[in-house]
N, C-alpha and C. Protein backbone atom coordinates (compact mmCIF):
# COMPACT_ATOMS: atom_id res chain seq x y z
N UNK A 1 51.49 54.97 -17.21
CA UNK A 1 52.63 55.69 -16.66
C UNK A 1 52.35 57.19 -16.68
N UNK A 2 52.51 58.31 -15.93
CA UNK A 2 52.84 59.12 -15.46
C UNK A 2 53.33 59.98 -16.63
N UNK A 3 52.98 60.88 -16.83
CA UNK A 3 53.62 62.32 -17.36
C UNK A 3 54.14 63.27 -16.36
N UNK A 4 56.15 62.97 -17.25
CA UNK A 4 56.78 64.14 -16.05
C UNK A 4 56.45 65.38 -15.68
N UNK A 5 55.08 65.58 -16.12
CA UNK A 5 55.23 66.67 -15.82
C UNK A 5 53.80 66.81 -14.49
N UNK A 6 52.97 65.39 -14.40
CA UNK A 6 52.55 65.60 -13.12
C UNK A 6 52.10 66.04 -12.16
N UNK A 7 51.27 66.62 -11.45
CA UNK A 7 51.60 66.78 -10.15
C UNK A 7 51.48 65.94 -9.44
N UNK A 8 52.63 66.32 -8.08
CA UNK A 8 52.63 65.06 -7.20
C UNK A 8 51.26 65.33 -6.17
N UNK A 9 50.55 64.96 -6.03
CA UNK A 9 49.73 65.18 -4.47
C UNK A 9 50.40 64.57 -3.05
N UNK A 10 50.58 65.22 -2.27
CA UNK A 10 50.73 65.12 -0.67
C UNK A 10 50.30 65.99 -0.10
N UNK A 11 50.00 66.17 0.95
CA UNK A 11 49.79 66.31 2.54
C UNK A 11 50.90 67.58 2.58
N UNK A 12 50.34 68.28 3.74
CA UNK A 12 50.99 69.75 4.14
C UNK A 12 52.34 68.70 4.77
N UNK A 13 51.78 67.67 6.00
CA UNK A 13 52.88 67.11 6.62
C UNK A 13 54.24 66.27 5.80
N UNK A 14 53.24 65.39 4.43
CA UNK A 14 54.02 64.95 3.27
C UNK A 14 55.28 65.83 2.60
N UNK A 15 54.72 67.51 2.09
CA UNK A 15 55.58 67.83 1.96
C UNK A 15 56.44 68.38 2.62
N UNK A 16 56.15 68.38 3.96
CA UNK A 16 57.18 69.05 5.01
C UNK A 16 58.43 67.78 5.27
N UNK A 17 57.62 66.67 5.24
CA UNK A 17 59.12 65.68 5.81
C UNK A 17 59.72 65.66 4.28
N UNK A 18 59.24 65.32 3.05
CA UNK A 18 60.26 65.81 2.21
C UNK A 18 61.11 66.62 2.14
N UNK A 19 60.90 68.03 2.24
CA UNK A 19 62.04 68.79 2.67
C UNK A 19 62.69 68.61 3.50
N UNK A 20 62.29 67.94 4.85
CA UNK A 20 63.25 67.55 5.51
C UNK A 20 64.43 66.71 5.24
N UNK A 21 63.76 66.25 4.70
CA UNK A 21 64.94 64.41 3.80
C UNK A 21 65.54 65.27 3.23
N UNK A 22 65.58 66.30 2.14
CA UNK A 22 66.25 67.00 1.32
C UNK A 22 67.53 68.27 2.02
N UNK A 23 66.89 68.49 3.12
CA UNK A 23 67.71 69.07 3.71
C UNK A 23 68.95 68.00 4.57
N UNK A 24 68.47 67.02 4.92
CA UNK A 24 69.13 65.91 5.47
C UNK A 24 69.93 65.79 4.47
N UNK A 25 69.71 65.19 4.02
CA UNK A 25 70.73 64.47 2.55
C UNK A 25 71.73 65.65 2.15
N UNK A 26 71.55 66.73 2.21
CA UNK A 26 72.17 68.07 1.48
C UNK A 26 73.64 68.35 2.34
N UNK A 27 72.98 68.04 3.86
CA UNK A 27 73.67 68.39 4.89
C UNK A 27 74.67 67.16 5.10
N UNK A 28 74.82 65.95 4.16
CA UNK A 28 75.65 64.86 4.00
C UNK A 28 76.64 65.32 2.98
N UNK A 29 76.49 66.26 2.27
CA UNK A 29 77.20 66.64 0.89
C UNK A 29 79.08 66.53 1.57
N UNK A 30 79.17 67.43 2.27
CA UNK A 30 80.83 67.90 3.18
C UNK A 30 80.96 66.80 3.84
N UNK A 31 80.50 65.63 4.20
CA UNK A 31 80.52 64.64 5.08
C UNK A 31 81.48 63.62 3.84
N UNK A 32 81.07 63.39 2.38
CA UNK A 32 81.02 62.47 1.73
C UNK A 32 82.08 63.48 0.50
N UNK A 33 82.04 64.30 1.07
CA UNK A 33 83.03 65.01 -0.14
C UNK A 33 84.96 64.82 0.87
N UNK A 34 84.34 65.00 2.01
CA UNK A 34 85.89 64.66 3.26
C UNK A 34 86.05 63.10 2.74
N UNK A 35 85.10 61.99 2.91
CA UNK A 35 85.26 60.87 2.67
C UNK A 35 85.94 60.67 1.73
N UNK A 36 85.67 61.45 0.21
CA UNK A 36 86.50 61.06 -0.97
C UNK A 36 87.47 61.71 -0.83
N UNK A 37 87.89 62.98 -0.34
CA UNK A 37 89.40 62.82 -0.06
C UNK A 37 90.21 62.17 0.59
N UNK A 38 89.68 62.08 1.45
CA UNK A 38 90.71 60.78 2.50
C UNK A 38 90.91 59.58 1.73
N UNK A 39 89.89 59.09 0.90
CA UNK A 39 89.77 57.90 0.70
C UNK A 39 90.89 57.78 -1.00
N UNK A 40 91.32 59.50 -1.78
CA UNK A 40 92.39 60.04 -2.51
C UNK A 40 93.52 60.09 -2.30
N UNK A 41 93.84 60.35 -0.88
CA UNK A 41 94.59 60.43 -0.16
C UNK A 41 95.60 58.92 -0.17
N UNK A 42 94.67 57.82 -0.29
CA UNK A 42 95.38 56.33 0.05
C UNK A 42 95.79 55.87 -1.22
N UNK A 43 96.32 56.99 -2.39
CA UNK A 43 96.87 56.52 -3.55
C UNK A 43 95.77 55.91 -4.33
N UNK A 44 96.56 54.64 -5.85
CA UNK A 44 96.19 54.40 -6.86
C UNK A 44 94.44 54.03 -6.07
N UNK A 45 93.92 55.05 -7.24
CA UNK A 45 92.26 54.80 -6.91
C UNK A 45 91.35 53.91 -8.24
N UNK A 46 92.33 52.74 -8.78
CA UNK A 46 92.10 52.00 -9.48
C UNK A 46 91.49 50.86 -8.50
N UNK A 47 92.07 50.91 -7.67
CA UNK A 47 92.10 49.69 -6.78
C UNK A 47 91.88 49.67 -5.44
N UNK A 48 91.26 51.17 -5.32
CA UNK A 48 90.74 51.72 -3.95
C UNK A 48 89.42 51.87 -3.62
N UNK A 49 88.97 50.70 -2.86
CA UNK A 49 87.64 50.21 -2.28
C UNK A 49 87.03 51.37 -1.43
N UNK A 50 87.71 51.78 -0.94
CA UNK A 50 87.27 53.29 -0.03
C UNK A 50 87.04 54.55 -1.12
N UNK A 51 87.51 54.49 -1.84
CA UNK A 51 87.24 55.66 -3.19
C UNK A 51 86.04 55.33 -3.59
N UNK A 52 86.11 54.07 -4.53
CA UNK A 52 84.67 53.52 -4.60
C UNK A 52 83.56 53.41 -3.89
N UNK A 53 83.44 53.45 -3.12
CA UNK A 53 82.55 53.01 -1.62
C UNK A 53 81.99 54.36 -1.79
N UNK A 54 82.51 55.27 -1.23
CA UNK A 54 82.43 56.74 -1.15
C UNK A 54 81.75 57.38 -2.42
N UNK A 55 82.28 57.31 -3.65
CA UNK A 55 81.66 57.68 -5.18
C UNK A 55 80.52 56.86 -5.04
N UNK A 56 80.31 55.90 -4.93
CA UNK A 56 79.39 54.88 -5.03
C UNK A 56 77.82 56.23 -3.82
N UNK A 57 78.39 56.24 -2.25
CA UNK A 57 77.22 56.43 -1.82
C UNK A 57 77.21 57.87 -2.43
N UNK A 58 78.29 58.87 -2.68
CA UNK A 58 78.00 60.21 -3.22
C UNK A 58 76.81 60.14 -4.27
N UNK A 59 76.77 59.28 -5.03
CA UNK A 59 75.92 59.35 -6.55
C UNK A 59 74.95 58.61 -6.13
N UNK A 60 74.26 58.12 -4.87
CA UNK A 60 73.05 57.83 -4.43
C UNK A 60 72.14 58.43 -3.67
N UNK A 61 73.20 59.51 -3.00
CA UNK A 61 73.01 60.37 -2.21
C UNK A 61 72.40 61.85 -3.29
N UNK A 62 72.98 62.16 -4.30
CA UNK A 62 73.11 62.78 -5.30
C UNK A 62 71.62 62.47 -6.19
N UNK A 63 71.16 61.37 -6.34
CA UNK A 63 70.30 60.38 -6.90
C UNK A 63 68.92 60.98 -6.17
N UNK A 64 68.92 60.93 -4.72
CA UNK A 64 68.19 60.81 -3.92
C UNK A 64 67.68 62.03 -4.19
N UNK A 65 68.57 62.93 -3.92
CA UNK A 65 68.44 64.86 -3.57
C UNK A 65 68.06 65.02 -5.36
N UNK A 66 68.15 64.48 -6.32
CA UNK A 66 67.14 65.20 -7.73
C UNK A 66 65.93 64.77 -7.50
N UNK A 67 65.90 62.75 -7.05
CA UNK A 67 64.69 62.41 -7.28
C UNK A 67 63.41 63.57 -6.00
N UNK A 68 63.91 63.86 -5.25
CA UNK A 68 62.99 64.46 -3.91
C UNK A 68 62.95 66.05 -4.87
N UNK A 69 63.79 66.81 -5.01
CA UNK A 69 63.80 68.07 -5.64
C UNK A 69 62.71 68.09 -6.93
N UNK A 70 62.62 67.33 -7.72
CA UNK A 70 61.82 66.73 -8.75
C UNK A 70 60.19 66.69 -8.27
N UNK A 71 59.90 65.76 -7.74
CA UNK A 71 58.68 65.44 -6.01
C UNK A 71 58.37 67.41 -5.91
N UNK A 72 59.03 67.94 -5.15
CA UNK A 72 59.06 68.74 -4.51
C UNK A 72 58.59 70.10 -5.21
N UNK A 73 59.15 69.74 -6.33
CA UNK A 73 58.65 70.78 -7.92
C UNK A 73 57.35 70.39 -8.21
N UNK A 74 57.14 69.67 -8.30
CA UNK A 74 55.65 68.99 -8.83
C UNK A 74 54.75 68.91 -7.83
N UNK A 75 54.93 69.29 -6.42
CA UNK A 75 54.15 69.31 -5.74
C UNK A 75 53.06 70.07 -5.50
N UNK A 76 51.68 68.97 -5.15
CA UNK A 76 50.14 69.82 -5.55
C UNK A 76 50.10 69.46 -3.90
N UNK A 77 50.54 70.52 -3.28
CA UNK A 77 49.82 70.44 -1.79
C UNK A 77 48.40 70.23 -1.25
N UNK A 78 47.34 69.53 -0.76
CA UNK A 78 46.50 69.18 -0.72
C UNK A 78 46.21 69.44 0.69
N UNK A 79 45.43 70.73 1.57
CA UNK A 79 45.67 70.90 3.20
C UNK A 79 43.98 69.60 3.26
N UNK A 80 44.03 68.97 3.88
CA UNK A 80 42.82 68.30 4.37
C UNK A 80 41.98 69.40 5.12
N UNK A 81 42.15 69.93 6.15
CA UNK A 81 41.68 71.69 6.71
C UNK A 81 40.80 72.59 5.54
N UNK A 82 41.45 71.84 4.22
CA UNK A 82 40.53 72.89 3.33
C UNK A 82 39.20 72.10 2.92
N UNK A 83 39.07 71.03 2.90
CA UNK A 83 38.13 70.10 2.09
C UNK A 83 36.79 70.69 2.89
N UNK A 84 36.11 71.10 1.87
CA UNK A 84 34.68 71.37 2.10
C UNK A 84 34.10 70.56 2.11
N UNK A 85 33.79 69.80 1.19
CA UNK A 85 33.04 68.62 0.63
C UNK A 85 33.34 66.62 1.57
N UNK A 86 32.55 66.93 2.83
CA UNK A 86 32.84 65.55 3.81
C UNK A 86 31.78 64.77 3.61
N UNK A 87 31.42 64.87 2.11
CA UNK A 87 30.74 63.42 2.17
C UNK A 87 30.95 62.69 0.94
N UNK A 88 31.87 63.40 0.51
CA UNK A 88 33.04 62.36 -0.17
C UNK A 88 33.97 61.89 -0.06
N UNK A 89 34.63 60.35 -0.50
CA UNK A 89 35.40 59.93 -0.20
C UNK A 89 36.54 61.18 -1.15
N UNK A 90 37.75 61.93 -0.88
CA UNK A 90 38.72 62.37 -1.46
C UNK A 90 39.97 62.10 -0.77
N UNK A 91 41.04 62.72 -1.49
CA UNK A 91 42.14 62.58 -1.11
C UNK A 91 42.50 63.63 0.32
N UNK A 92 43.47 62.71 0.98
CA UNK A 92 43.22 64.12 2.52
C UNK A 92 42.15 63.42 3.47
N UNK A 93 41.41 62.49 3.18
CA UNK A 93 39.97 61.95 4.23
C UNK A 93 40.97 61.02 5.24
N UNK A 94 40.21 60.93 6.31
CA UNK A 94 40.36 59.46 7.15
C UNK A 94 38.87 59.37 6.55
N UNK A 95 38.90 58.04 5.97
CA UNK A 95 37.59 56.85 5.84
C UNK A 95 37.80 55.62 6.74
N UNK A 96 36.74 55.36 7.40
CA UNK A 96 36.50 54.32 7.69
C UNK A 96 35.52 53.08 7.14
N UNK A 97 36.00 51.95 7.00
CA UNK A 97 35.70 51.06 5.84
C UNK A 97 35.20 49.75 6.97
N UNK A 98 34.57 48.57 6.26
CA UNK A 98 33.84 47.64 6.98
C UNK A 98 34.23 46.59 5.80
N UNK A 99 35.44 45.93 6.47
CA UNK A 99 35.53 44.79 5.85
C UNK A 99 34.16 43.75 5.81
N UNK A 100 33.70 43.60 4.63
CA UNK A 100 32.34 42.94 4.32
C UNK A 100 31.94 41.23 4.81
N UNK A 101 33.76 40.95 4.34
CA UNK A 101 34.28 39.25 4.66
C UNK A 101 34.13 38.77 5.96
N UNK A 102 34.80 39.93 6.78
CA UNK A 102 35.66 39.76 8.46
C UNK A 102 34.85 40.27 9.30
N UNK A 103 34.07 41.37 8.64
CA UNK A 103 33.63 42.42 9.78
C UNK A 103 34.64 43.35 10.25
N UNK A 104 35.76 43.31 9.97
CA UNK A 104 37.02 43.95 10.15
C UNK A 104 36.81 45.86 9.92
N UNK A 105 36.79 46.41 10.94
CA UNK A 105 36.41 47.88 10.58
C UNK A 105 37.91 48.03 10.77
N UNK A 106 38.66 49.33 9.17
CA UNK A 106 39.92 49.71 9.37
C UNK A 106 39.47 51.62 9.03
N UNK A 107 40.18 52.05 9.99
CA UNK A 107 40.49 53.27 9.50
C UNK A 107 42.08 54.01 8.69
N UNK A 108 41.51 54.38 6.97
CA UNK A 108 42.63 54.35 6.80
C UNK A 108 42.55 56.16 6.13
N UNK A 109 43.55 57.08 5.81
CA UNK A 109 43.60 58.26 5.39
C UNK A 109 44.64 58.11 4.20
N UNK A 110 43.98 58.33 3.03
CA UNK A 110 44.32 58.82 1.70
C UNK A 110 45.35 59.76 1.72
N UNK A 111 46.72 59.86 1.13
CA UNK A 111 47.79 60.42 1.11
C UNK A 111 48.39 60.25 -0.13
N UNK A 112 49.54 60.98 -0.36
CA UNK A 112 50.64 60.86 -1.27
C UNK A 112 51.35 59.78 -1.58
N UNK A 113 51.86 59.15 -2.26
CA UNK A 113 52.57 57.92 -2.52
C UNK A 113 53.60 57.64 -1.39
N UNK A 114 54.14 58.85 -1.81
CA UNK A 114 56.09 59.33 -0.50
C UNK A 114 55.37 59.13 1.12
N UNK A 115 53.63 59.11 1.49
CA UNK A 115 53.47 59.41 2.48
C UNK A 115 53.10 57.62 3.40
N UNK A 116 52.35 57.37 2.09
CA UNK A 116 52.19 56.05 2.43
C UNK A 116 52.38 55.27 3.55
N UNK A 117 51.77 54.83 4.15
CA UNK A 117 52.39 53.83 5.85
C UNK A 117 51.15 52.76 5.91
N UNK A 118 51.15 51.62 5.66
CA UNK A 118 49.51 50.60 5.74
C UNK A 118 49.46 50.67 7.30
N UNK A 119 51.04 50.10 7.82
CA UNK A 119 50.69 49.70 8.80
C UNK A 119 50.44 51.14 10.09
N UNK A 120 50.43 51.92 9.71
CA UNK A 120 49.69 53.36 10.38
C UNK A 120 48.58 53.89 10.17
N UNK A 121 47.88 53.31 8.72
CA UNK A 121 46.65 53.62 8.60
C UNK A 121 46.69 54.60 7.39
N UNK A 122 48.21 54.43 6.60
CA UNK A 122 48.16 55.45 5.40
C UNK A 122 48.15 55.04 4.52
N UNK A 123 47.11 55.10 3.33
CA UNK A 123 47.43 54.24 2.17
C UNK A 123 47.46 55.31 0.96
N UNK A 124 48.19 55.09 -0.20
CA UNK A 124 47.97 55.94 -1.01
C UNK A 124 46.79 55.83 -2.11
N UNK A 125 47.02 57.27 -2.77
CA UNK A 125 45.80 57.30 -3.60
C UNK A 125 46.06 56.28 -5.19
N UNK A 126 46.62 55.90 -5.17
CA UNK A 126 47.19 55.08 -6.45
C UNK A 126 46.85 53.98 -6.07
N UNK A 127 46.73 53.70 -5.06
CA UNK A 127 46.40 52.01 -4.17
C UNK A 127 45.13 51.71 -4.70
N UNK A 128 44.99 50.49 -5.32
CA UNK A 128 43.52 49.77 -5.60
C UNK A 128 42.30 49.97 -4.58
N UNK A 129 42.40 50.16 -3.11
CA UNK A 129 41.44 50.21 -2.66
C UNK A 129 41.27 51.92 -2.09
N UNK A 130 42.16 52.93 -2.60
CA UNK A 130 41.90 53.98 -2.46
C UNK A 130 40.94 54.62 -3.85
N UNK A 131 41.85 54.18 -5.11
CA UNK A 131 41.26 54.14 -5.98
C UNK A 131 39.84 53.83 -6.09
N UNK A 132 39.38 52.70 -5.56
CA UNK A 132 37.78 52.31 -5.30
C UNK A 132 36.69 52.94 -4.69
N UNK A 133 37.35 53.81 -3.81
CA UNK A 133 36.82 54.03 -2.91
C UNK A 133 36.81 55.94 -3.09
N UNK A 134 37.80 56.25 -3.84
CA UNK A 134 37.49 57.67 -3.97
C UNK A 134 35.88 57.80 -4.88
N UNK A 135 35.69 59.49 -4.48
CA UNK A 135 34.44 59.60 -5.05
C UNK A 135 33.10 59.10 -4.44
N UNK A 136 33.06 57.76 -3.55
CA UNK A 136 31.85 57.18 -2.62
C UNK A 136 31.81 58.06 -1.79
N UNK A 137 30.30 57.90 -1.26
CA UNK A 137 29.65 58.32 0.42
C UNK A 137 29.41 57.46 0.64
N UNK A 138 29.49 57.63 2.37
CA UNK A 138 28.79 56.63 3.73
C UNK A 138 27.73 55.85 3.24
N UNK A 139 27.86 54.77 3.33
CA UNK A 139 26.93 53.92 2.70
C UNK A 139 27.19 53.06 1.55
N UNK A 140 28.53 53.60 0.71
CA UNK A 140 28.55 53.17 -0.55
C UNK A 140 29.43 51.40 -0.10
N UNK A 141 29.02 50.33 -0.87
CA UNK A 141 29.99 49.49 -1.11
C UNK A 141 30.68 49.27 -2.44
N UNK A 142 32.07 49.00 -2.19
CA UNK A 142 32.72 48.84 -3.14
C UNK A 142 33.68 47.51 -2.98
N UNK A 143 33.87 47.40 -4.45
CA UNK A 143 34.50 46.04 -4.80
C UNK A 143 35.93 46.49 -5.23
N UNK A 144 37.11 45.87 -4.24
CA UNK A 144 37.99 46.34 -4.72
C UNK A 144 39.11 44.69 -5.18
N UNK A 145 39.36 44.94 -6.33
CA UNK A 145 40.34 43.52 -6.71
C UNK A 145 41.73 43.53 -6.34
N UNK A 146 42.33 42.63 -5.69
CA UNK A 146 43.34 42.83 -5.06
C UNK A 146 43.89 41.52 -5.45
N UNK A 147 45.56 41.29 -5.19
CA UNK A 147 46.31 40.11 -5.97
C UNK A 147 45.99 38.97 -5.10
N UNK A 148 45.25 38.95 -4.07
CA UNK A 148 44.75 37.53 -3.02
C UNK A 148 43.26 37.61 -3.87
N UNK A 149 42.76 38.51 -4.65
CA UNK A 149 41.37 37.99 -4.91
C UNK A 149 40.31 39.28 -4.99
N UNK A 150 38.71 39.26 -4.72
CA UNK A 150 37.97 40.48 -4.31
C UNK A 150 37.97 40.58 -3.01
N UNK A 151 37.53 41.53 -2.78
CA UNK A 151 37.46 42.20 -1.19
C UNK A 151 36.43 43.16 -1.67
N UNK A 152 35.36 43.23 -0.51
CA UNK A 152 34.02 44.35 -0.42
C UNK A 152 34.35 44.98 1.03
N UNK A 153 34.13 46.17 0.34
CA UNK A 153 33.92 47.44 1.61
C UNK A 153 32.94 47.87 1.57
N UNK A 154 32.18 48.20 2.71
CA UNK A 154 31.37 49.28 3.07
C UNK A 154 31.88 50.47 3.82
N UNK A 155 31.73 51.51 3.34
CA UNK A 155 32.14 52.77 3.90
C UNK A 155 31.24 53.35 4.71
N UNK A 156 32.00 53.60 6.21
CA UNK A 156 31.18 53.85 7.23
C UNK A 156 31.55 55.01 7.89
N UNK A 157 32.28 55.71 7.71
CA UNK A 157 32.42 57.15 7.88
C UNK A 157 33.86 57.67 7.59
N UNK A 158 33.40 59.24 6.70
CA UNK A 158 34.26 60.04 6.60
C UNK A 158 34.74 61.38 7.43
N UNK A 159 35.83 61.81 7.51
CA UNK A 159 36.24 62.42 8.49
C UNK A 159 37.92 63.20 7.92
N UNK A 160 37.49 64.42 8.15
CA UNK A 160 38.84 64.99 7.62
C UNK A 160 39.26 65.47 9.02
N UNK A 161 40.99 64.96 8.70
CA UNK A 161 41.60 65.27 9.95
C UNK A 161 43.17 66.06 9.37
N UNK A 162 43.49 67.23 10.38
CA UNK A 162 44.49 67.74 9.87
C UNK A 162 46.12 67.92 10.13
C-alpha cells in the first residue's frame, strides 16, 4: 500500500482532465445546495426521501472533489516531450509489444492510474504488464503473470508521443 504522501504520476493531459472533473463537480456545489432547500422546504425531513437523496449525492459529490484535490496535490507531472532516454521502456512511452502466444502486436502507452483506458491503448503503470515491461529495450522479452496465467512479450518498439 501506498504512502499518503506519494506522488501521483500522470500525464500533462491526465492532469488537465482532472482539473477539469474538479472544476465540474465544484460547479455542481449551487445546483445541490438549491436541491436541499427545496427538498427543506417539503417539511419533516425525518421522512423526506428528497432531503436524503440530495445529502446523500452532496457528500459524494463532496467525496469526489477531496479525493481529486488530494490526486491533484500529489501530483508528479510527467511531460512525455521531456523523455530523453527512448530506449527505455518508461512511464509517458507508447511501446509496442508482440504477443509471443498470438502474434498479436498491441500498442499500448504507460500513464497514470486516473488515466488508464485498455480499451484505447492506456494502461497504467501499476498494471502487471506495465510493471514488466518498464526499464526493457527493443528486443527485450518479458514474462508477465496475469490472473488467466503467463503471457510473453516481446518489445518491438518504443516511441514517445505527446
Amino acid at each position: 500500500m501506498r504512502n499518503i504522501v506519494d506522488k501521483v504520476p500522470m500525464t500533462p493531459r491526465g492532469y488537465e482532465e482532472l482539473r477539469k472533473e474538479l472544476k465540474r463537480l465544484k460547479g455542481l456545489r449551487p445546483e445541490i445546495s438549491r436541491e436541499i432547500e427545496r427538498a427543506r422546504e417539503h417539511g419533516d425531513l425525518s421522512e423526506n426521501a428528497d432531503y436524503d437523496a440530495a445529502k446523500e449525492r452532496s457528500g459524494m459529490i463532496e467525496a469526489k472533489i477531496r479525493d481529486i484535490e488530494a490526486k491533484l496535490s500529489r501530483a508528479q507531472v510527467i511531460d512525455p516531450a521531456s523523455i530523453s532516454d527512448t530506449n527505455r521502456v518508461v512511464f509517458g512511452v507508447t511501446v509496442t509489444v508482440l504477443d509471443l502466444d498470438t502474434e498479436e502486436k498491441r500498442k499500448l502507452t504507460i500513464v497514470g492510474t486516473d488515466e488508464a483506458d485498455i480499451s484505447s491503448g492506456l494502461i497504467s503503470f501499476d498494471s502487471p504488464l506495465a510493471k514488466s515491461i518498464m526499464g526493457k529495450e527493443v528486443g527485450d522479452v518479458v514474462v508477465v503473470s496475469l490472473p488467466n496465467g503467463k503471457k510473453e512479450y516481446e518489445i518491438i518498439d518504443i516511441t514517445v508521443t505527446s
